[in-house]
C-alpha atoms as a PDB file:
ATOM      1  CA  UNK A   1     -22.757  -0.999  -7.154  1.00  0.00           C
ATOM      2  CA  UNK A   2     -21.085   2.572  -7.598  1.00  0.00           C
ATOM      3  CA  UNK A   3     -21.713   5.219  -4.608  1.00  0.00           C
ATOM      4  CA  UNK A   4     -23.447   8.183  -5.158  1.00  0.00           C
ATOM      5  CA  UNK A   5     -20.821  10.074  -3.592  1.00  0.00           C
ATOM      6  CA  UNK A   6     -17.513  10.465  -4.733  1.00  0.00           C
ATOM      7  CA  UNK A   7     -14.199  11.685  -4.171  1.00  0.00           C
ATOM      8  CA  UNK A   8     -11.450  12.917  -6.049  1.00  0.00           C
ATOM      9  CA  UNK A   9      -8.972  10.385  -4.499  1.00  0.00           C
ATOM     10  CA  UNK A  10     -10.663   7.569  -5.394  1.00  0.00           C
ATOM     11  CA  UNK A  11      -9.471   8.532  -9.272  1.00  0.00           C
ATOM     12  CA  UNK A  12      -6.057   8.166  -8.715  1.00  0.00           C
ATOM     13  CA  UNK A  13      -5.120   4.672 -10.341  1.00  0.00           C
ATOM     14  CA  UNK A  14      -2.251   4.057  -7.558  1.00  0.00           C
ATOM     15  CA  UNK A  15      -5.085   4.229  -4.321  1.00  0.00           C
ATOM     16  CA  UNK A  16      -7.157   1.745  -6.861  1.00  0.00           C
ATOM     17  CA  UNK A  17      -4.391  -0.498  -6.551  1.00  0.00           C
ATOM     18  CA  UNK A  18      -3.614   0.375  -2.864  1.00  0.00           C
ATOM     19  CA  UNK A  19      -6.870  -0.498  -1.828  1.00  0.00           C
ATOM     20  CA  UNK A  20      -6.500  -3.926  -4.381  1.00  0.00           C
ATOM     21  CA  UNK A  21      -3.307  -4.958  -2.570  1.00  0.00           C
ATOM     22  CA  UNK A  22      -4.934  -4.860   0.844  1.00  0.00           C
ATOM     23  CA  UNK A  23      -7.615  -7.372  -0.337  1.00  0.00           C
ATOM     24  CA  UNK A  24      -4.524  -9.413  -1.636  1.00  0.00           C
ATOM     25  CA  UNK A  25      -3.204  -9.227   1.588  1.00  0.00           C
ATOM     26  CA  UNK A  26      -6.480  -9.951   3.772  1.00  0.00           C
ATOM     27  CA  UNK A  27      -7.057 -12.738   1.804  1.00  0.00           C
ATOM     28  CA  UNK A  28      -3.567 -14.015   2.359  1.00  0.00           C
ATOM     29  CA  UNK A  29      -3.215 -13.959   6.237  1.00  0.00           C
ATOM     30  CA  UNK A  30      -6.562 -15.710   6.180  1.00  0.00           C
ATOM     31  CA  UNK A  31      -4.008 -18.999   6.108  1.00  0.00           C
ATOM     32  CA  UNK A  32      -1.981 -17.826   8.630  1.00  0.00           C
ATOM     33  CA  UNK A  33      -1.863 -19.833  11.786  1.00  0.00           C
ATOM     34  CA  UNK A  34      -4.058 -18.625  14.652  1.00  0.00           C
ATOM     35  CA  UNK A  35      -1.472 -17.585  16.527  1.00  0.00           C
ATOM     36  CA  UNK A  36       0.102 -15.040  14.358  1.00  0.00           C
ATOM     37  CA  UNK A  37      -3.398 -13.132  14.663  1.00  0.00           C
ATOM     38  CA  UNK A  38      -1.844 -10.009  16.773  1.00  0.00           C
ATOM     39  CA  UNK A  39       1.800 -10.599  15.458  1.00  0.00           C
ATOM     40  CA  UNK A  40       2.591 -10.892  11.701  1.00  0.00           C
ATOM     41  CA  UNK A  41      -1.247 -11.153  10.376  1.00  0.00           C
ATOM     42  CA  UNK A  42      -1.771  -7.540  12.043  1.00  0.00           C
ATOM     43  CA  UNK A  43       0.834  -6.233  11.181  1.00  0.00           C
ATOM     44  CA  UNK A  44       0.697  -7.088   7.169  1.00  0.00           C
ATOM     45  CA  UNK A  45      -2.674  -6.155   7.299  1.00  0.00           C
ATOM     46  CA  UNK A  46      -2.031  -3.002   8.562  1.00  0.00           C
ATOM     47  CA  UNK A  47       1.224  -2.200   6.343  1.00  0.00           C
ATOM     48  CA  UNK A  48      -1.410  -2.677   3.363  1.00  0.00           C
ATOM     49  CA  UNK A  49      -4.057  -1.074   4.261  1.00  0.00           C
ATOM     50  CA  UNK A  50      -2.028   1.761   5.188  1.00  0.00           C
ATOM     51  CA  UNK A  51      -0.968   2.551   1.955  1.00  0.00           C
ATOM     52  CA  UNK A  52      -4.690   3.301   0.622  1.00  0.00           C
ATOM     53  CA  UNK A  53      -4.965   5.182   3.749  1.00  0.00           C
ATOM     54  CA  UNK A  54      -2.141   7.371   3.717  1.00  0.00           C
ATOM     55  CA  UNK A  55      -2.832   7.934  -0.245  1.00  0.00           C
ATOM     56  CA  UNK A  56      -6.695   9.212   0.947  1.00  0.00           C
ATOM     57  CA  UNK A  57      -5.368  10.884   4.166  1.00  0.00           C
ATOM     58  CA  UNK A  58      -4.139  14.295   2.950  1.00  0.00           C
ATOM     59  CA  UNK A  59      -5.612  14.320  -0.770  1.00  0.00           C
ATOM     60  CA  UNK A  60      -6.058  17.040  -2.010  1.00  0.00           C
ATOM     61  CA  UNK A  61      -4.630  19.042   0.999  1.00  0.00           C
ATOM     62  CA  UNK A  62      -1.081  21.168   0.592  1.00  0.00           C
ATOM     63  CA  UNK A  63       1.114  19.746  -1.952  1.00  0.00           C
ATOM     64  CA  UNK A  64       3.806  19.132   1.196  1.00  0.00           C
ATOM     65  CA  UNK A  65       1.226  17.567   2.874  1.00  0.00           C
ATOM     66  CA  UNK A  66       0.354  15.144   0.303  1.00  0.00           C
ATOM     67  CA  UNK A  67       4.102  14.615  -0.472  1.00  0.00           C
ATOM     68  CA  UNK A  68       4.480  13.700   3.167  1.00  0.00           C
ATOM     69  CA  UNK A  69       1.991  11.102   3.472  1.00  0.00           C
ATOM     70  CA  UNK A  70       2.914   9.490  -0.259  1.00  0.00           C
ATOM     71  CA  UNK A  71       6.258   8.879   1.940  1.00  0.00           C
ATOM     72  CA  UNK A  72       4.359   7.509   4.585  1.00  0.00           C
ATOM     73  CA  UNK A  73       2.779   4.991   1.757  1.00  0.00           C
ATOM     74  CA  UNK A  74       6.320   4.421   0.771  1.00  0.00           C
ATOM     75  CA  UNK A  75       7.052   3.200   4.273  1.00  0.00           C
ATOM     76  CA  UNK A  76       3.822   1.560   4.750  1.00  0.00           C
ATOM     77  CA  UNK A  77       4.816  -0.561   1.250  1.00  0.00           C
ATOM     78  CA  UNK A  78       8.472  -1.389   2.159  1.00  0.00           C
ATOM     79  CA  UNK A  79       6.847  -2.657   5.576  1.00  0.00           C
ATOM     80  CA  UNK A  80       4.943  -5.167   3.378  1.00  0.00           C
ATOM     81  CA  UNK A  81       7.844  -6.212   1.573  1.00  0.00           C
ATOM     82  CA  UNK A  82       9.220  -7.377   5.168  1.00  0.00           C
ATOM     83  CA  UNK A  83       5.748  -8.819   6.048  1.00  0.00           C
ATOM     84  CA  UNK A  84       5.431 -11.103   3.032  1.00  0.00           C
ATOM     85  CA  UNK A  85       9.363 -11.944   3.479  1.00  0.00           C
ATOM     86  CA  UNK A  86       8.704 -13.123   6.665  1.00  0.00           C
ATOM     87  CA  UNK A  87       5.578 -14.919   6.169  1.00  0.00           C
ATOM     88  CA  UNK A  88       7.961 -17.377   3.335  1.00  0.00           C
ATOM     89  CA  UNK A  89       9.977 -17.749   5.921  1.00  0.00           C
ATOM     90  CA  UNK A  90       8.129 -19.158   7.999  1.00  0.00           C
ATOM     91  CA  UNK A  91       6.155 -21.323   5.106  1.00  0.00           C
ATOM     92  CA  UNK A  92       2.868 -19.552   5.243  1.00  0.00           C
ATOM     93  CA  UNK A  93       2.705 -18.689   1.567  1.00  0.00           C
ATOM     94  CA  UNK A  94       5.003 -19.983  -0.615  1.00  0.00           C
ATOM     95  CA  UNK A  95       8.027 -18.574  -3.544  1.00  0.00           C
ATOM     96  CA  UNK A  96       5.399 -17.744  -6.102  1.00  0.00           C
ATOM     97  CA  UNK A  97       2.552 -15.812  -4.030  1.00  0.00           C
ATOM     98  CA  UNK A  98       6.052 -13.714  -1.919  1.00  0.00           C
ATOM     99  CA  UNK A  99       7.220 -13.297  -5.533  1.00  0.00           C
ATOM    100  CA  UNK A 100       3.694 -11.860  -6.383  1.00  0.00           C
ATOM    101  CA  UNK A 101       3.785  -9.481  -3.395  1.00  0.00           C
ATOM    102  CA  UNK A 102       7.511  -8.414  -4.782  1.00  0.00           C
ATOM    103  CA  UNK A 103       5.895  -7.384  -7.823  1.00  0.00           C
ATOM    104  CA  UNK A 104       2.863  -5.663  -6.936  1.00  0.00           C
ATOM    105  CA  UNK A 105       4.753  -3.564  -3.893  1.00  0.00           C
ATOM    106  CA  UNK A 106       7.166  -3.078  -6.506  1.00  0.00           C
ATOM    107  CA  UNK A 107       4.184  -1.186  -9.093  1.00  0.00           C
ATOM    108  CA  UNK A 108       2.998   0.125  -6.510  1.00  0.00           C
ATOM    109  CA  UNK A 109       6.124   2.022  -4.820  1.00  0.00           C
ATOM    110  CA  UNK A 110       7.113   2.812  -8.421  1.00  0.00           C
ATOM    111  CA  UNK A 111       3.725   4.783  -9.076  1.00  0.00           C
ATOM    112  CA  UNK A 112       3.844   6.540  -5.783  1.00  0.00           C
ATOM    113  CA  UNK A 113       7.365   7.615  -6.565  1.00  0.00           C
ATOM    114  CA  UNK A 114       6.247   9.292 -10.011  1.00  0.00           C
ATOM    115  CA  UNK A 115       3.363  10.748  -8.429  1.00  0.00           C
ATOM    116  CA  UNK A 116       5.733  12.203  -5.600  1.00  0.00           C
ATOM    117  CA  UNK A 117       8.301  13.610  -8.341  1.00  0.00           C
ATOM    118  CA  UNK A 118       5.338  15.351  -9.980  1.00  0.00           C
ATOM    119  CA  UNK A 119       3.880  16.799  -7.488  1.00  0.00           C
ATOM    120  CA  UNK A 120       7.491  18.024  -6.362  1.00  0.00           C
ATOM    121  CA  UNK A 121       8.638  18.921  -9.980  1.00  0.00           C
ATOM    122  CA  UNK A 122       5.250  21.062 -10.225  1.00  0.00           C
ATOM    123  CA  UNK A 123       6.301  23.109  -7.300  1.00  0.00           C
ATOM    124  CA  UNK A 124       9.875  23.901  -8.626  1.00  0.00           C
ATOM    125  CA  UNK A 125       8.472  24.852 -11.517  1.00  0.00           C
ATOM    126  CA  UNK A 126       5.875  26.927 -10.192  1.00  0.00           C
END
């Protein structure tokens, strides 16, 4: 069921697949062990949700603004990358579903980098 009110953000195809990856991720600490509830499962959570967040936060305030919390998606993303490293690690998900993670941090950093050099590249040529 679509909302009857709508924002601007929710167009851009990189917060669609933000807010994709943090399902991805919910779903995935669901196997965690109990007590990793306020330790890794938190903080993965977080990380992915973040991303979406930080992509919403500032949209469509100041370009610098916006540039500023794309970065703080960035970080938010390479945090993940750490997360799901450490979850393998520790044998909570397994080669193939950390590879998956790899690859859909790695789309997703990639598009938030273009949209960054954009925006930036529109304001030096302004």
């Amino acid at each position: 069921m679509n909302s009857n009110y709508h924002f601007k953000f929710e167009d851009l195809q990189v917060y669609q697949k933000a807010m994709d990856f943090g399902e991805v991720v919910d779903a995935i600490v669901k196997k965690f062990p109990s007590y990793e509830l306020y330790a890794l499962s938190s903080q993965f959570r977080g990380a992915a949700d973040s991303i979406a967040l930080n992509i919403a936060e500032d949209y469509p305030g100041s370009d610098a603004q916006f540039v500023k919390h794309i970065n703080y998606a960035i970080y938010s993303a390479n945090e993940c990358v750490s997360c799901s490293t450490k979850a393998r690690r520790r044998h909570y998900i397994d080669f193939q579903e950390d590879e998956e993670n790899r690859r859909l941090i790695s789309e997703l950093t990639k598009m938030m980098s273009s949209l960054r050099k954009k925006i930036l590249e529109r304001n030096t040529n302004s």
